[in-house]
N, C-alpha and C. Protein backbone atom coordinates (compact mmCIF):
# COMPACT_ATOMS: atom_id res chain seq x y z
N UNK A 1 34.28 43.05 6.24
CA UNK A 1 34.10 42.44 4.96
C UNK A 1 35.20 42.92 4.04
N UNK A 2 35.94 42.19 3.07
CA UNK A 2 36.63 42.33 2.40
C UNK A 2 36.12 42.02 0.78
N UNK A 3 36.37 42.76 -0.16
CA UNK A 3 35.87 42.60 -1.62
C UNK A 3 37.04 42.98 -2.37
N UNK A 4 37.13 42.61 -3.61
CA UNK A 4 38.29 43.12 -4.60
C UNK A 4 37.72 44.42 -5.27
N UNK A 5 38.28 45.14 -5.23
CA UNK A 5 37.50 46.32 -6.19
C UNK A 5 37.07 46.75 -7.42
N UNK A 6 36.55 46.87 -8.22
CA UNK A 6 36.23 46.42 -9.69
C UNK A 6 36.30 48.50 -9.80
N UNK A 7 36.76 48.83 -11.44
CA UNK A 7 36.99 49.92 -11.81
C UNK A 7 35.96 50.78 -11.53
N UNK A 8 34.54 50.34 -11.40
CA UNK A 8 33.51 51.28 -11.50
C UNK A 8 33.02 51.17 -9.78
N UNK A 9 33.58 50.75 -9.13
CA UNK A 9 33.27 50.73 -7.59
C UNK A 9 33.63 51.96 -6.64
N UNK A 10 32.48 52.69 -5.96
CA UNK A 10 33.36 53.89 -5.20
C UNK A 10 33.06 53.37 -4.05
N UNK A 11 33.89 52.99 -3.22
CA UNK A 11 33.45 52.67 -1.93
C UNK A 11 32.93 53.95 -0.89
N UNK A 12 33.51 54.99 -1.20
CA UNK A 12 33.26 56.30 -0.37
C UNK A 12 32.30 56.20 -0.53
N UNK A 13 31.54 56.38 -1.47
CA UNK A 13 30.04 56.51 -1.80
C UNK A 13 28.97 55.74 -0.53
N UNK A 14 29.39 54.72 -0.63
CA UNK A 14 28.79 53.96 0.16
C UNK A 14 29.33 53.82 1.81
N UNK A 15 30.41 55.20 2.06
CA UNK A 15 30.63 54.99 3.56
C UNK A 15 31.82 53.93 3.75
N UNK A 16 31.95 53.42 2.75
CA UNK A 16 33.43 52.36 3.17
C UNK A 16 34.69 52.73 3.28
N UNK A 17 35.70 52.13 3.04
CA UNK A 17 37.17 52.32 3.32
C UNK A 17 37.80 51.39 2.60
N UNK A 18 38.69 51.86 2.32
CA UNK A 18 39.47 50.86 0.71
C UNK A 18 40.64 50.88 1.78
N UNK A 19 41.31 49.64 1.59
CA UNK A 19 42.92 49.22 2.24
C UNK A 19 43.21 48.53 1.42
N UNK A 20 44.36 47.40 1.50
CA UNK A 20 45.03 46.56 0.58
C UNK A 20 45.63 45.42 2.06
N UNK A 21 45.03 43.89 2.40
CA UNK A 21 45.64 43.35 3.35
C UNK A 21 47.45 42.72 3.14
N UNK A 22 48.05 42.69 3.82
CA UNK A 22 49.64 42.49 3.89
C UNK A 22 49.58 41.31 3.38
N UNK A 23 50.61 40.97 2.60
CA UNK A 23 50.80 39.98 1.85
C UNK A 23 51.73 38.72 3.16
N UNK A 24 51.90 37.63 2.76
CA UNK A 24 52.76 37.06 3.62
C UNK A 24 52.15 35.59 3.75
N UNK A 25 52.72 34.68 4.93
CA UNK A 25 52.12 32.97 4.50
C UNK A 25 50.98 32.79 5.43
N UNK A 26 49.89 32.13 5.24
CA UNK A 26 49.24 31.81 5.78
C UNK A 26 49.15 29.79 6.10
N UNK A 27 48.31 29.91 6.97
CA UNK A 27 47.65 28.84 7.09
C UNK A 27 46.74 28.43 6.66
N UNK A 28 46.15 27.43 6.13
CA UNK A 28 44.88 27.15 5.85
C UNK A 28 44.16 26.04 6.56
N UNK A 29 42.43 25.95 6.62
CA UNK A 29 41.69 25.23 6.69
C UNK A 29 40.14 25.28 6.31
N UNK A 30 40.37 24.31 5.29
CA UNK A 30 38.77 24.69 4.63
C UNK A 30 37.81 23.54 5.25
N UNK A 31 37.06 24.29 5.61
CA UNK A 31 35.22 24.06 6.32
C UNK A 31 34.89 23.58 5.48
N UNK A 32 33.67 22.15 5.20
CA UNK A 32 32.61 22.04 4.31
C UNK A 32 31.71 21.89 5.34
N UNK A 33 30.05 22.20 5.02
CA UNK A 33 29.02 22.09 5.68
C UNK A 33 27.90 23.05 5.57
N UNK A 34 26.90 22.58 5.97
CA UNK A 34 26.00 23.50 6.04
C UNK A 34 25.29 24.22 7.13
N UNK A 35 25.17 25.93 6.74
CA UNK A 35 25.17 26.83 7.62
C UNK A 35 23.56 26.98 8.32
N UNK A 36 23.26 26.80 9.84
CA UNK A 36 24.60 27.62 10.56
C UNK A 36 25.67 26.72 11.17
N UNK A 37 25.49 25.38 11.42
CA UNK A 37 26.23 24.33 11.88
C UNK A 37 28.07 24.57 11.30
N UNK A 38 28.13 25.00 10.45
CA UNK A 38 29.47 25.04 10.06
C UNK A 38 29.83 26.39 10.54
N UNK A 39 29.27 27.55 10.30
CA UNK A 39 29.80 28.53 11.55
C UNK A 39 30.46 28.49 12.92
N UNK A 40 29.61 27.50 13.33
CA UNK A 40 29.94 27.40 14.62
C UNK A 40 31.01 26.39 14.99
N UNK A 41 32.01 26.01 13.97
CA UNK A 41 33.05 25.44 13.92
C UNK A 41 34.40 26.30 13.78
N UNK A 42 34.08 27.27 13.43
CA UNK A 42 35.15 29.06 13.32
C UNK A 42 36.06 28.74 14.00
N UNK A 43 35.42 29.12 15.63
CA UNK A 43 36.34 29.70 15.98
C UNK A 43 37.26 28.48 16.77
N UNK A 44 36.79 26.93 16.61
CA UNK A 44 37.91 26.02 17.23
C UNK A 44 38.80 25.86 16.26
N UNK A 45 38.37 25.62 14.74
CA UNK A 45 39.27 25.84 14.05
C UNK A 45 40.34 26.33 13.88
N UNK A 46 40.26 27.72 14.50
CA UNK A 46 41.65 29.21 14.21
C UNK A 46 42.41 28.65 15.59
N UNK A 47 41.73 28.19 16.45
CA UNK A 47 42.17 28.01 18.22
C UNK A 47 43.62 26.39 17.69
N UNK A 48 42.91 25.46 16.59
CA UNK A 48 44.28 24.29 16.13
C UNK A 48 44.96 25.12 15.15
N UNK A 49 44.25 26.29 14.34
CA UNK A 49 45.49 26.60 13.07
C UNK A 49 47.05 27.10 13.96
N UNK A 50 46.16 27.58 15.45
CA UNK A 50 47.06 28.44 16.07
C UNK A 50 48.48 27.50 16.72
N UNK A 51 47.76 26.25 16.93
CA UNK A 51 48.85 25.29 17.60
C UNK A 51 49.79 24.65 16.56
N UNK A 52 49.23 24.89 14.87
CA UNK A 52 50.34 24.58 14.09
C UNK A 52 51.78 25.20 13.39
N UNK A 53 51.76 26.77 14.19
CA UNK A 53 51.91 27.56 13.59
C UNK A 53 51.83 29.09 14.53
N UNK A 54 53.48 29.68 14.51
CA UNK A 54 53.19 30.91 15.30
C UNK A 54 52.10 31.99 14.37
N UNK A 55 50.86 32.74 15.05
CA UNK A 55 50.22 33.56 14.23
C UNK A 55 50.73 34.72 14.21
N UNK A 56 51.03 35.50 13.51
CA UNK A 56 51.46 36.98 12.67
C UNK A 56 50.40 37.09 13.16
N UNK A 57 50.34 38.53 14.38
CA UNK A 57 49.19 39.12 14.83
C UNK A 57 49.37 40.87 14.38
N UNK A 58 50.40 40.85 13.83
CA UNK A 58 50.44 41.90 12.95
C UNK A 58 48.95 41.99 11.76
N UNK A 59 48.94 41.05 11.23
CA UNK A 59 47.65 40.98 10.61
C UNK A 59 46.23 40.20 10.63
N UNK A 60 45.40 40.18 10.22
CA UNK A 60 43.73 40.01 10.73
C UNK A 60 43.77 38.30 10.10
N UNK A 61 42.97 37.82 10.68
CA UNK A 61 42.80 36.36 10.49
C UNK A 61 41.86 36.74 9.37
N UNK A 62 41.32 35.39 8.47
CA UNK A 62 40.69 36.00 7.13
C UNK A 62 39.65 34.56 7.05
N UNK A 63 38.36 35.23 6.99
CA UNK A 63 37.38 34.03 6.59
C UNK A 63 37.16 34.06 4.62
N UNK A 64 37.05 33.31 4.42
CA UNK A 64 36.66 33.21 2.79
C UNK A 64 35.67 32.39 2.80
N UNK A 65 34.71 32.64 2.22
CA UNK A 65 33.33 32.11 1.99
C UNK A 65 33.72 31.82 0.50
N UNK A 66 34.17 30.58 -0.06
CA UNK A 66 34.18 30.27 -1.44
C UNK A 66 32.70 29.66 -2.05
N UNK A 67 31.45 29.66 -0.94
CA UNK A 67 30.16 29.80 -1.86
C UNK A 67 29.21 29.51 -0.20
N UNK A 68 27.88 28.72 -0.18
CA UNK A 68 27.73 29.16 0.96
C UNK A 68 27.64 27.64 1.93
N UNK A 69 28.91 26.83 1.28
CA UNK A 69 29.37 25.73 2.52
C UNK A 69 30.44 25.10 2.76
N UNK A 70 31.22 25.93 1.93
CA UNK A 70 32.75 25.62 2.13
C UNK A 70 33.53 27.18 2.59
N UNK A 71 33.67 26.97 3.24
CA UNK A 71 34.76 28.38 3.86
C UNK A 71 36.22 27.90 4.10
N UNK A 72 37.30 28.81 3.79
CA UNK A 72 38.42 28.79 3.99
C UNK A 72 38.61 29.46 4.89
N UNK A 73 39.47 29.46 5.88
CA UNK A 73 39.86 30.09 6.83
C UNK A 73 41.60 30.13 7.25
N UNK A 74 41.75 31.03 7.07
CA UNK A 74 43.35 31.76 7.13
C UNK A 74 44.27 32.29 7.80
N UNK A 75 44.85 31.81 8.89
CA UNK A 75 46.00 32.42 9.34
C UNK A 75 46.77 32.78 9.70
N UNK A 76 47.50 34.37 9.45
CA UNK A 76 48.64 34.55 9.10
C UNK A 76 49.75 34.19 10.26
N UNK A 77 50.60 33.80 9.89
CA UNK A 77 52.20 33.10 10.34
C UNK A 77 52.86 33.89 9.67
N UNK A 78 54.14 33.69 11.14
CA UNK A 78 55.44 34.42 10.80
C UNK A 78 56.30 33.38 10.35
């Protein structure tokens, strides 16, 4: 899981780990639908982002949940 960190947030507290992900271009493709049916569209999705586009496996592919039936999905290219 990834979150932005807000000033009053300790993640230690809670056992987590703070990083910062690598900046650089991605791909996109945003999901609409409703869950769980749109889940289970993931992972063919990343399987065509991959044929448009060499993936930067230097860094982590990235789901974005922009509420709970549209997801963006991300990724990274060299």
């Amino acid at each position: 899981m990834c979150v932005q960190l807000r000033e009053v947030d300790d993640p230690e507290a809670l056992g987590l780990e703070a990083g910062t992900l690598a900046g650089g271009e991605y791909l996109r493709a945003r999901l609409c639908g409703n869950p769980p049916a749109v889940y289970e569209r993931i992972p063919s999705i990343f399987d065509e982002l991959e044929q448009h586009g060499r993936r930067d496996r230097s860094r982590p592919v990235i789901e974005f949940y922009r509420r709970g039936d549209v997801i963006d999905l991300l990724l990274p290219v060299n």
